[in-house]
Protein backbone atom coordinates (compact mmCIF):
# COMPACT_ATOMS: atom_id res chain seq x y z
CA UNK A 1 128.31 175.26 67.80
CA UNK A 2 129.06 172.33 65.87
CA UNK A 3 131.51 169.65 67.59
CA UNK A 4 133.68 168.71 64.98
CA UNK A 5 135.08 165.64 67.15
CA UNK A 6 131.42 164.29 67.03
CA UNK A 7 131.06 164.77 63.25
CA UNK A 8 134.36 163.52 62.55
CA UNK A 9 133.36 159.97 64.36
CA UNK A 10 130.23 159.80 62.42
CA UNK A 11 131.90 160.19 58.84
CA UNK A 12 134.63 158.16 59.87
CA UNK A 13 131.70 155.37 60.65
CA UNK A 14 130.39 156.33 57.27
CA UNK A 15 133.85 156.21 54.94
CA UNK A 16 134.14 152.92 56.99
CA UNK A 17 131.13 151.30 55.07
CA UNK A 18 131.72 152.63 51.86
CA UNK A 19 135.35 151.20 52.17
CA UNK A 20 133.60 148.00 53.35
CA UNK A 21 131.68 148.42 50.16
CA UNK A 22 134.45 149.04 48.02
CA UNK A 23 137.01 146.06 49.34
CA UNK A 24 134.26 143.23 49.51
CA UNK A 25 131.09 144.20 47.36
CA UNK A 26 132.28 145.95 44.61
CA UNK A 27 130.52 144.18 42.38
CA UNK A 28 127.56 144.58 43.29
CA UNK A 29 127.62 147.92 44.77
CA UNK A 30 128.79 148.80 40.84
CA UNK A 31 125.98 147.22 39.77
CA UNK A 32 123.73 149.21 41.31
CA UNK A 33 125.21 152.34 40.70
CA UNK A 34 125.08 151.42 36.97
CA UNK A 35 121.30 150.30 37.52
CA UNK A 36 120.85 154.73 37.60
CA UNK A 37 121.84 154.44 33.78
CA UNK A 38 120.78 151.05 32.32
CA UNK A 39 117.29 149.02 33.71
CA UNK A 40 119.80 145.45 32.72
CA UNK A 41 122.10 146.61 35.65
CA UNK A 42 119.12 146.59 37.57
CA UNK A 43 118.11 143.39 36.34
CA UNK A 44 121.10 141.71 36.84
CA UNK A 45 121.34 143.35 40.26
CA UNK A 46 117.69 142.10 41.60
CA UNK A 47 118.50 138.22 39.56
CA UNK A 48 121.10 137.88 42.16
CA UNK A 49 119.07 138.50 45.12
CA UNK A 50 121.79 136.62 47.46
CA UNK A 51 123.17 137.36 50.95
CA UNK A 52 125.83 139.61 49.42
CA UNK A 53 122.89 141.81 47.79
CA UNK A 54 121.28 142.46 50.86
CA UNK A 55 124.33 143.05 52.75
CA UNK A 56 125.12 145.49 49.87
CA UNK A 57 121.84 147.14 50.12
CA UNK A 58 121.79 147.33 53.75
CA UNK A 59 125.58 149.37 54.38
CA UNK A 60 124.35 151.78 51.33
CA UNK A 61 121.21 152.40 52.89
CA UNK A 62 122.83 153.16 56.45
CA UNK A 63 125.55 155.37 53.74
CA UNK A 64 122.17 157.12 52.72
CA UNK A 65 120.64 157.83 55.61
CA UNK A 66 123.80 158.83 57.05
CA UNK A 67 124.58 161.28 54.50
CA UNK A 68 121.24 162.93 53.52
CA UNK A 69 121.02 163.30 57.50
CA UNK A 70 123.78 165.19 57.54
CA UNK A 71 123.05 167.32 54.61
CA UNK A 72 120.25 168.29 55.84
CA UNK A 73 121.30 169.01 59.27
CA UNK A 74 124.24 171.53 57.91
CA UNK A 75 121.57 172.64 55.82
CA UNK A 76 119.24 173.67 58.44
CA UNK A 77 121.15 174.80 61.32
CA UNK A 78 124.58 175.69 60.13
CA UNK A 79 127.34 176.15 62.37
CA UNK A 80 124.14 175.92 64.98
CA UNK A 81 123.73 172.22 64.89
CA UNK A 82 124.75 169.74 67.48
CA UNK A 83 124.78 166.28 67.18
CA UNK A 84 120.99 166.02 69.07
CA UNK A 85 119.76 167.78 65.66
CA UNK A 86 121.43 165.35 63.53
CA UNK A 87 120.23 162.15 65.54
CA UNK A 88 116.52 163.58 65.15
CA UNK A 89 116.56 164.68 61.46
CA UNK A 90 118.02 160.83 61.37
CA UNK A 91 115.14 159.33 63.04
CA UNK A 92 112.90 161.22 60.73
CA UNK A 93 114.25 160.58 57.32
CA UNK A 94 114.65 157.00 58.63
CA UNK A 95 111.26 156.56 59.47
CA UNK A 96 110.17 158.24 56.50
CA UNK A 97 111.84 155.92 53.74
CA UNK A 98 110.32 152.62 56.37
CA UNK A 99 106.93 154.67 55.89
CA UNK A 100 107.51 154.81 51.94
CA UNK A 101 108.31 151.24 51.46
CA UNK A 102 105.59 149.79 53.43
CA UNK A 103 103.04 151.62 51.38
CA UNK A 104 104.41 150.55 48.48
CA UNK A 105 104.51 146.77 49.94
CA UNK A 106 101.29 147.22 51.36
CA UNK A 107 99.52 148.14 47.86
CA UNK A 108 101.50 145.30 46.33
CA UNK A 109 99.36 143.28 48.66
CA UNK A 110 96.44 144.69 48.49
CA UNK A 111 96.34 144.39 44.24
CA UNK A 112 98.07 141.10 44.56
CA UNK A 113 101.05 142.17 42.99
CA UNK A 114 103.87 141.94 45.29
CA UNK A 115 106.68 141.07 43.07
CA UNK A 116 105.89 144.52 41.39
CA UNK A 117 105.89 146.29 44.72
CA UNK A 118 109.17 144.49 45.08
CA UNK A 119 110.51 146.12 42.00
CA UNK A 120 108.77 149.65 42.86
CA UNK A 121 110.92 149.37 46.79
CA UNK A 122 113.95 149.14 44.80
CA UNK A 123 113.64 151.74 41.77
CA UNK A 124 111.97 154.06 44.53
CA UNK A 125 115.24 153.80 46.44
CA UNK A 126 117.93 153.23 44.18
CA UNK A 127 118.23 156.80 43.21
CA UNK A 128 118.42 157.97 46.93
CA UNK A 129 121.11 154.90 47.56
CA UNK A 130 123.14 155.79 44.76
CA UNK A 131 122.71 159.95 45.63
CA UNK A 132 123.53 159.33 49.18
CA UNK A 133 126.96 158.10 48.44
CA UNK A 134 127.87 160.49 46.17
CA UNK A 135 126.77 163.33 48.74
CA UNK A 136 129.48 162.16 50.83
CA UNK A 137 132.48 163.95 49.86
CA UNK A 138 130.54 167.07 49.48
CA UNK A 139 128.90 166.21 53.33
CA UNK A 140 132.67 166.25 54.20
CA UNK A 141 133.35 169.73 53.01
CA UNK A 142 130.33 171.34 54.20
CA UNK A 143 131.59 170.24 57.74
CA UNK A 144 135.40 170.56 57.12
CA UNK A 145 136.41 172.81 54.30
CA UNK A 146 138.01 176.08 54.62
CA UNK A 147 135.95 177.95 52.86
CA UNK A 148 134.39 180.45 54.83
CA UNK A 149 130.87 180.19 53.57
CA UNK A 150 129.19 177.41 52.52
CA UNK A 151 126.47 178.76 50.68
CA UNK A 152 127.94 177.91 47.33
CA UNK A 153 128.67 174.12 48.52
CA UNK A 154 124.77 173.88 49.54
CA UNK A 155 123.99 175.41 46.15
CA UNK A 156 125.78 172.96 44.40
CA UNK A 157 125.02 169.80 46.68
CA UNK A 158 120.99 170.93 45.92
CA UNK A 159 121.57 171.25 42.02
CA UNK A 160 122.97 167.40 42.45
CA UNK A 161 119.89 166.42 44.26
CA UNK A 162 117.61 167.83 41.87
CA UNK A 163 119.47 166.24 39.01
CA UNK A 164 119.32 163.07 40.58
CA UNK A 165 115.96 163.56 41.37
CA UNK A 166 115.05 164.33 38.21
CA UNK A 167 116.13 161.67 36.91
CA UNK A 168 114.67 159.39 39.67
CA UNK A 169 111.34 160.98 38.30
CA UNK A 170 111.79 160.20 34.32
CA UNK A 171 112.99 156.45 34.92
CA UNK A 172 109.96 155.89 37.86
CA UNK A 173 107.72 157.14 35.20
CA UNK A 174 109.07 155.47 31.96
CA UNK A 175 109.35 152.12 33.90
CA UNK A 176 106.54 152.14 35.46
CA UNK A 177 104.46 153.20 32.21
CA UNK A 178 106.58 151.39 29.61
CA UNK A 179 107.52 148.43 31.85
CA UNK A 180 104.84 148.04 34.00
CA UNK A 181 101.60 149.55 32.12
CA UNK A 182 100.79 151.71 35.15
CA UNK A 183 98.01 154.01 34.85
CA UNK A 184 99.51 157.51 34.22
CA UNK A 185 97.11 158.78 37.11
CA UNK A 186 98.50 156.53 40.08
CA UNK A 187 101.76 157.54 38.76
CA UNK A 188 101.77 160.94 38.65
CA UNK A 189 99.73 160.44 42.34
CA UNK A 190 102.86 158.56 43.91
CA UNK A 191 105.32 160.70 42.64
CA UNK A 192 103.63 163.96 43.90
CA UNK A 193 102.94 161.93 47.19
CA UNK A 194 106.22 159.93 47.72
CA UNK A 195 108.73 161.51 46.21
CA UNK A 196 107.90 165.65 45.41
CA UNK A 197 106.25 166.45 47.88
CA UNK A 198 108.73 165.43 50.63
CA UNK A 199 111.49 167.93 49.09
CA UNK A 200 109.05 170.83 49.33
CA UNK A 201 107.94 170.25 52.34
CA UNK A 202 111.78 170.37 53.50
CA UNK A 203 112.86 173.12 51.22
CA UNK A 204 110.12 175.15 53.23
CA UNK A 205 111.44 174.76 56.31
CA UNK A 206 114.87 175.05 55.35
CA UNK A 207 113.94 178.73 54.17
CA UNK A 208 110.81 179.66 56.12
């Protein structure tokens, strides 16, 4: 059974940071919201590149992994999961986005382009950043709403991941093709690899 007194610290922790993110970096946490609509937010956003950037992109990235963690928790084990089940699907999305970025540093090494692998970490993640937050309030209801089922609050927290990921998938490709001159091969091979075939692999074991 789920121990709501457990859950309840952990989302407390996590409206803490987004209030932290609304009272002293609102700026630039609305920049990078807006960078999901316009590249020049994103420009603007990576031009700054000061202390109060990175702590910016540090609290939404704990906000992320904090909320797709618990998603995906509720999602899998219902009114079954314990907070042992949440700490290791944690661990694993954690270590999967460290995995994703140091490929994409790595290659920027390899091909000598590491301000470009710079610009690929942050696209690749903004999406997931900027999804992660707005998961929240639904992440609240899943755990605390009073609606008997929650079938139809998964349903509708999935069809906001696969719009966001959608989109994720059009900008990745028109920036890195327009932008970048990518080779439509190596993109269409990183997106499969990085960012598709993830969310099959867990939609499988969410209903297999």
């Amino acid at each position: 059974m789920i121990n709501n007194d457990t859950f309840f610290l952990v989302l407390s922790f996590d409206l803490f940071l987004i209030a932290l993110l609304k009272a002293f970096y609102w700026k630039f946490t609305k920049q990078l919201f807006l960078s999901v609509y316009a590249q020049r937010y994103a420009n603007q956003y990576l031009r700054e590149d000061n202390v109060f950037t990175e702590r910016v992109t540090f609290l939404v990235t704990i906000v992320m992994l904090l909320n797709i963690s618990l998603f995906i928790a509720k999602a899998l084990f219902g009114t079954d999961l314990i907070f042992l089940n949440f700490l290791e699907i944690f661990v694993v999305i954690a270590i999967f986005f460290m995995i994703k970025v140091i490929i994409i540093r790595l290659l920027g090494n390899i091909f000598l382009l590491k301000s470009l692998a710079k610009l690929g970490v942050y696209f690749s993640l903004l999406f997931d950043r900027v999804m992660g937050i707005t998961l929240f309030p639904l992440v609240v209801m899943l755990f605390f709403s009073p609606i008997v089922s929650s079938f139809f609050l998964l349903l509708f927290s999935a069809i906001i991941i696969g719009g966001f990921l959608a989109i994720k998938i059009f900008w990745l490709w028109k920036i890195g093709k327009d932008s970048f001159g990518l080779p439509k091969y190596y993109l269409f091979l990183y997106l499969c690899t990085l960012e598709i075939l993830p969310l099959v692999v867990l939609t499988k074991v969410a209903f297999y």
